[in-house]
Protein backbone atom coordinates (compact mmCIF):
# COMPACT_ATOMS: atom_id res chain seq x y z
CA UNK A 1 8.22 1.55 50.58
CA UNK A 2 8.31 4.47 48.12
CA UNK A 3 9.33 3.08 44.27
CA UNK A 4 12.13 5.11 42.68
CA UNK A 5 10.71 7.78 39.86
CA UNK A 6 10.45 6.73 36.14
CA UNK A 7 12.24 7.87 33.53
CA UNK A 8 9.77 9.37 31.11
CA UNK A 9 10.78 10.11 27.39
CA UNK A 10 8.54 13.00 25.77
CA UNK A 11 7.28 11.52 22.68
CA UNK A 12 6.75 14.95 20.64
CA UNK A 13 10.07 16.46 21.57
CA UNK A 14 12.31 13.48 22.25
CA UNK A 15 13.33 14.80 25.80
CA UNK A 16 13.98 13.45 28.75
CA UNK A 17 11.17 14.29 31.84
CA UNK A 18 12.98 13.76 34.79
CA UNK A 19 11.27 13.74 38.36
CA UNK A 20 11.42 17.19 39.00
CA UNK A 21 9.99 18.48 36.04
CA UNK A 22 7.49 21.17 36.40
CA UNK A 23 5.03 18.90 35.35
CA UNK A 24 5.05 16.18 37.22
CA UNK A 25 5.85 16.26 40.86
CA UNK A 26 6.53 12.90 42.62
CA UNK A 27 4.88 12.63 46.41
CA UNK A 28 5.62 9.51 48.27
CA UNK A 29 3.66 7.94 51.35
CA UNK A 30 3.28 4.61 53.28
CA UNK A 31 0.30 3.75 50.61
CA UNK A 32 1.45 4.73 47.56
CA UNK A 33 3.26 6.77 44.99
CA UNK A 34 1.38 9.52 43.24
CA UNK A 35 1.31 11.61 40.36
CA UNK A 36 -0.07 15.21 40.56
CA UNK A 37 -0.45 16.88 36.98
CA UNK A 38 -2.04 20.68 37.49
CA UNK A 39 -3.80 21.92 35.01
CA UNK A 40 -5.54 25.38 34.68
CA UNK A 41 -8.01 25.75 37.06
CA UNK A 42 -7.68 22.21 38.90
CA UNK A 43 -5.52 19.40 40.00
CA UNK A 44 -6.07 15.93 39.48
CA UNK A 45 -4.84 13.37 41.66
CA UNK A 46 -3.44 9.60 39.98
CA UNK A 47 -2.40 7.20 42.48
CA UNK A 48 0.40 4.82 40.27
CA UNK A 49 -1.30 1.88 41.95
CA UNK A 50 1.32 -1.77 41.13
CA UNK A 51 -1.60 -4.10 40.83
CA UNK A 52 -1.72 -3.35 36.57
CA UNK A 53 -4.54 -0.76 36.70
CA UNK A 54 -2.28 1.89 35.88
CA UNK A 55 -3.32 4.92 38.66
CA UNK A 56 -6.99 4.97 38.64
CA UNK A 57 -8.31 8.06 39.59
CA UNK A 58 -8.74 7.92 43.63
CA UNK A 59 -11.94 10.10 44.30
CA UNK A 60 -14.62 10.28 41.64
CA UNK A 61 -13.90 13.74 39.78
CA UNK A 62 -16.91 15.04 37.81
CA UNK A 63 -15.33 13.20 34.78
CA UNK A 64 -15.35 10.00 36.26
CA UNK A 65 -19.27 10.52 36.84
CA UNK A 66 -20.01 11.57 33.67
CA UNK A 67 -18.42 8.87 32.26
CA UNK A 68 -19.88 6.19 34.49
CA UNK A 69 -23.25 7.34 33.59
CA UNK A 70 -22.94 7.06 30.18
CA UNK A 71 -21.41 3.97 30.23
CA UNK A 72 -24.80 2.93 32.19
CA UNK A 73 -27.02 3.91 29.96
CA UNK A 74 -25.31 1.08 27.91
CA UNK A 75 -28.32 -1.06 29.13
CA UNK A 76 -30.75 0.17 27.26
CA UNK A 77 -28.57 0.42 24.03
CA UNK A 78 -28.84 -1.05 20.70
CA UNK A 79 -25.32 -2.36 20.12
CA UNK A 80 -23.41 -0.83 16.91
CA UNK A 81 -22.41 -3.15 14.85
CA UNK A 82 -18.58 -3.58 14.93
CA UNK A 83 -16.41 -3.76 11.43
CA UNK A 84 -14.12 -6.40 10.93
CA UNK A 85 -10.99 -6.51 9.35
CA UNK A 86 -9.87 -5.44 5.99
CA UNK A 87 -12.53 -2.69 6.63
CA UNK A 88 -11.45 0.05 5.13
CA UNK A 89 -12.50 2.49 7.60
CA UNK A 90 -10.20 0.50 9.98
CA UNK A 91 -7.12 1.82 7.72
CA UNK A 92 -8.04 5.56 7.97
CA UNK A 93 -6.72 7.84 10.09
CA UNK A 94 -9.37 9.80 12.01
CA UNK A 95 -9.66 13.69 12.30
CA UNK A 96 -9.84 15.72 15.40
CA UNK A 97 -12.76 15.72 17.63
CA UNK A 98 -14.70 19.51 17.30
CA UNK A 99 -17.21 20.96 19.80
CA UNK A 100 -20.05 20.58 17.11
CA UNK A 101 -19.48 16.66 16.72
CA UNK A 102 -20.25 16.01 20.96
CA UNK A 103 -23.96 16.14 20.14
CA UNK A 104 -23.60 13.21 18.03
CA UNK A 105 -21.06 11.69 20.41
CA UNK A 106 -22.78 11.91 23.34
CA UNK A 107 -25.88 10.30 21.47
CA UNK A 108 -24.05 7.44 20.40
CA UNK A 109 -22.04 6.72 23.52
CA UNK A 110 -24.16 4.49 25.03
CA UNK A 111 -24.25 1.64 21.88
CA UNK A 112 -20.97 1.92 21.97
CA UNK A 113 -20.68 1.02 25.30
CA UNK A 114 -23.18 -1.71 24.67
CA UNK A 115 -21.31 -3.39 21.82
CA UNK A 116 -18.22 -3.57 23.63
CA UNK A 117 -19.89 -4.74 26.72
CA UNK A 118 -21.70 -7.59 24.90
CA UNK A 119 -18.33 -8.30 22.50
CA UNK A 120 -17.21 -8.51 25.26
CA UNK A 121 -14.43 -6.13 25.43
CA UNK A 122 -12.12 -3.71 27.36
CA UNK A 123 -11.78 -0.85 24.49
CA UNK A 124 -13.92 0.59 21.34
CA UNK A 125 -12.15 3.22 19.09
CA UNK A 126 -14.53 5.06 16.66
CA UNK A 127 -13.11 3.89 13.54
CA UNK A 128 -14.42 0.39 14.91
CA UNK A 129 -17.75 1.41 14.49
CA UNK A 130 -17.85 3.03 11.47
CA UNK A 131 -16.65 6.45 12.29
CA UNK A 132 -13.72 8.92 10.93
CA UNK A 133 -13.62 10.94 14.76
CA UNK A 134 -10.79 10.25 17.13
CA UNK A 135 -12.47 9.08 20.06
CA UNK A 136 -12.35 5.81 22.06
CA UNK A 137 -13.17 4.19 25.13
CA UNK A 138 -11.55 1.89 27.49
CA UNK A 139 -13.54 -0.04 30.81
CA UNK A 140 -11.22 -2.74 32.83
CA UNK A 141 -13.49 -3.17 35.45
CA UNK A 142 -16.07 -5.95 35.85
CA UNK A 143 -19.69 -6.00 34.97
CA UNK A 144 -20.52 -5.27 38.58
CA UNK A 145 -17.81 -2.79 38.74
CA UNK A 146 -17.24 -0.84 35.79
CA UNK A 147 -14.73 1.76 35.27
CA UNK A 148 -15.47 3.52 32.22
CA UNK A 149 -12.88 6.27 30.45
CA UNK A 150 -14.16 8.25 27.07
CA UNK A 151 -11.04 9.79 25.65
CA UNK A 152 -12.14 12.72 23.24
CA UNK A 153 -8.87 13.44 21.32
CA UNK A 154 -6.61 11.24 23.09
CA UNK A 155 -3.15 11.98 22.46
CA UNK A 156 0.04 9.62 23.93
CA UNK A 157 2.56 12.62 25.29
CA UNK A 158 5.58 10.51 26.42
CA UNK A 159 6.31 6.89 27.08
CA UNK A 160 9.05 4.87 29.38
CA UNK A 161 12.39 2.69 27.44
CA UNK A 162 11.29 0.52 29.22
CA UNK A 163 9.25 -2.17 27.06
CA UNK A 164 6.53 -4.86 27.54
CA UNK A 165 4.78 -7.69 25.69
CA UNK A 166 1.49 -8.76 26.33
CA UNK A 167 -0.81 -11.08 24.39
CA UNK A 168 -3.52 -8.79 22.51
CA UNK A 169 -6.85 -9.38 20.63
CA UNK A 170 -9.25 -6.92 18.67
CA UNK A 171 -13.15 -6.78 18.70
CA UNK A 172 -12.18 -6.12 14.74
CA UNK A 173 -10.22 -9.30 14.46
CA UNK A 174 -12.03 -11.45 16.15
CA UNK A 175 -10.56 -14.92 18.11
CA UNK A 176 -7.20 -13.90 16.85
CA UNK A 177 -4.58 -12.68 19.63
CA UNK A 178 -0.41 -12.46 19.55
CA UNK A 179 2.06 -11.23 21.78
CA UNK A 180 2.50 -7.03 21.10
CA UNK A 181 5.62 -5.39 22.69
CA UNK A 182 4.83 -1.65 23.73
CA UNK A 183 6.22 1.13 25.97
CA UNK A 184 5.65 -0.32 29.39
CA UNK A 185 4.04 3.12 30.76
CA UNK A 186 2.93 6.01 28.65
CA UNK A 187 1.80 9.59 29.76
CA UNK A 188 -2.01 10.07 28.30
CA UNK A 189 -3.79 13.59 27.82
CA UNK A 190 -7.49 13.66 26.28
CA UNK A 191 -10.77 15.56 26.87
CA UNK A 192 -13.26 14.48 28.62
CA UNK A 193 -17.46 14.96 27.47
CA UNK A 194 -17.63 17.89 28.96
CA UNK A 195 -14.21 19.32 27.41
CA UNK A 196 -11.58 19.18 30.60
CA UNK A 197 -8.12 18.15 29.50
CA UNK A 198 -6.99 15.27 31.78
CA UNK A 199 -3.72 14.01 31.83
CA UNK A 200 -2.59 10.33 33.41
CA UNK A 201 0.65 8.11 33.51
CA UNK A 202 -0.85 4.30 33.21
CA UNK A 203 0.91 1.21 33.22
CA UNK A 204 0.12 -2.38 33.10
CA UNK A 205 -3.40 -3.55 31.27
CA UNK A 206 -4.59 0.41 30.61
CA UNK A 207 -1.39 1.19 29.25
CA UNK A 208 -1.49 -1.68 26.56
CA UNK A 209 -5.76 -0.86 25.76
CA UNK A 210 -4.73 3.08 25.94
CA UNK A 211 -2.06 2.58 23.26
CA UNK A 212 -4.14 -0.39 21.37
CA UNK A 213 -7.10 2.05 21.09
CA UNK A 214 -5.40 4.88 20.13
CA UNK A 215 -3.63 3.04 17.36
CA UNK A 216 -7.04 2.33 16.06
CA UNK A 217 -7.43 6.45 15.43
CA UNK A 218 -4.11 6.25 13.51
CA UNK A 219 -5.22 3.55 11.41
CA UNK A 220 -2.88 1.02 13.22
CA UNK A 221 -4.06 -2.53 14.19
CA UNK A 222 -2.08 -4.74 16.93
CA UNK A 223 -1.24 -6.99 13.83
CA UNK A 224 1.20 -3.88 12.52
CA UNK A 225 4.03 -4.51 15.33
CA UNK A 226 4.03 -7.59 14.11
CA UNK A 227 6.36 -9.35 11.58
CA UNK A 228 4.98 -9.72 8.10
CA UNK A 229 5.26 -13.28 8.39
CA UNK A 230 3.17 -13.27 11.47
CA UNK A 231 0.49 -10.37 10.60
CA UNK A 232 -0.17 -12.32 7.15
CA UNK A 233 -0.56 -15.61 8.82
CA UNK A 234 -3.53 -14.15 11.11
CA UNK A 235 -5.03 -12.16 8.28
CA UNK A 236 -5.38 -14.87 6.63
CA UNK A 237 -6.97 -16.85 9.19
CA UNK A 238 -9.47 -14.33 9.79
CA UNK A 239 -10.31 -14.44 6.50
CA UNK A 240 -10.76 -18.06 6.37
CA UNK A 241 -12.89 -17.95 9.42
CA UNK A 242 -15.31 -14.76 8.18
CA UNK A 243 -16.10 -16.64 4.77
CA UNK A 244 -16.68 -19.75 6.83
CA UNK A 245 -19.35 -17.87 9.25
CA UNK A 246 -20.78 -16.39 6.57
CA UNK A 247 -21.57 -19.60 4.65
């Protein structure tokens, strides 16, 4: 049975994006509910699948490919070394992807891939590794299943009322976790490798690593939407348990 549309609040306007927007065009079926966002030249279709994946992409597009193959090449990657926390480069806020940095990207793609992999993780935001570009990854799948996303410029467009807390770690703060409240859904738009602008509406896990990772390109850690109290308490702790390691 066909689940009732979402309200959707646009994050850079403050406007309400109801169901028949010209954007976003609801299509129910006996399988599912899905999304279709049209772009310029080409349509993408997001099944909003209820099992916390957030509407993977059905058919592998081109992007998906690219993407998968990178995230292969992972294998025979040197991991990057991954900064902890009070890093400063973990407090800056990155600056916008340009067509002369995807050289570099695409070169160091794969040990990113690789350090998250062996972390192990389920998201890697430059700034993580060292570098001042607002780019990130995300892979929820499982070693013999991966499903890889590179976001080039990933920017959060709108986001539900509707709230949810789930418990969250970092690969920057290392065995500490707490319980983050975020939008419950959020609409996504970033480029892919190649420079295509895709656009999803995730929920569940991918909607908490989407909004973790792109946090990271603001500067944010999951500690901030904490209290003080609470975000103190774990800095601390990881302080305590870095000098410890280290001696």
């Amino acid at each position: 049975m066909a689940s009732d549309p979402v309200t959707i609040w646009d994050r850079r306007h403050k406007t309400q994006a109801g169901p028949s927007s010209n954007a976003w065009h609801l299509v129910h079926s006996s399988h599912n509910a899905a999304y279709f966002t049209r772009f310029n030249s080409f349509c993408v279709h997001v099944p909003l699948a209820s099992g916390g994946t957030g509407g993977y992409i059905a058919d592998m597009t081109n992007a998906a490919q690219t993407d998968a193959a990178i995230a292969a090449a992972a294998a025979d990657a040197a991991p990057m070394p991954i900064l902890v926390a009070p890093h400063a480069v973990l407090r800056r806020k990155t600056r916008t992807v340009r067509p002369e940095d995807m050289a570099d990207i695409r070169r160091i793609l794969p040990s990113m891939f690789s350090a998250m992999y062996e972390a192990p993780g389920i998201g890697l935001a430059a700034p993580q590794v060292g570098l001042g570009l607002r780019f990130a990854l995300v892979d929820l799948g499982e070693p013999e299943a991966r499903e890889p996303i590179i976001m080039i410029n990933p920017e959060i467009l709108a986001e539900t009322e509707t709230l949810a807390a789930r418990e969250e770690g970092c690969l920057s703060l290392p065995n500490q976790y707490a319980e983050v409240t975020r939008p419950e859904q959020v609409r996504v738009q970033w480029r892919t490798v190649d420079g295509e602008v895709m656009e999803r509406e995730v929920d569940g896990l991918l909607a908490t690593c989407m909004q973790h990772e792109i946090d990271h390109l603001e500067g944010i850690l999951f500690v901030d939407h904490l209290s003080t109290l609470r975000r103190n308490m774990i800095l601390r702790r990881l302080a305590k348990e870095q000098k410890q390691k280290r001696s």
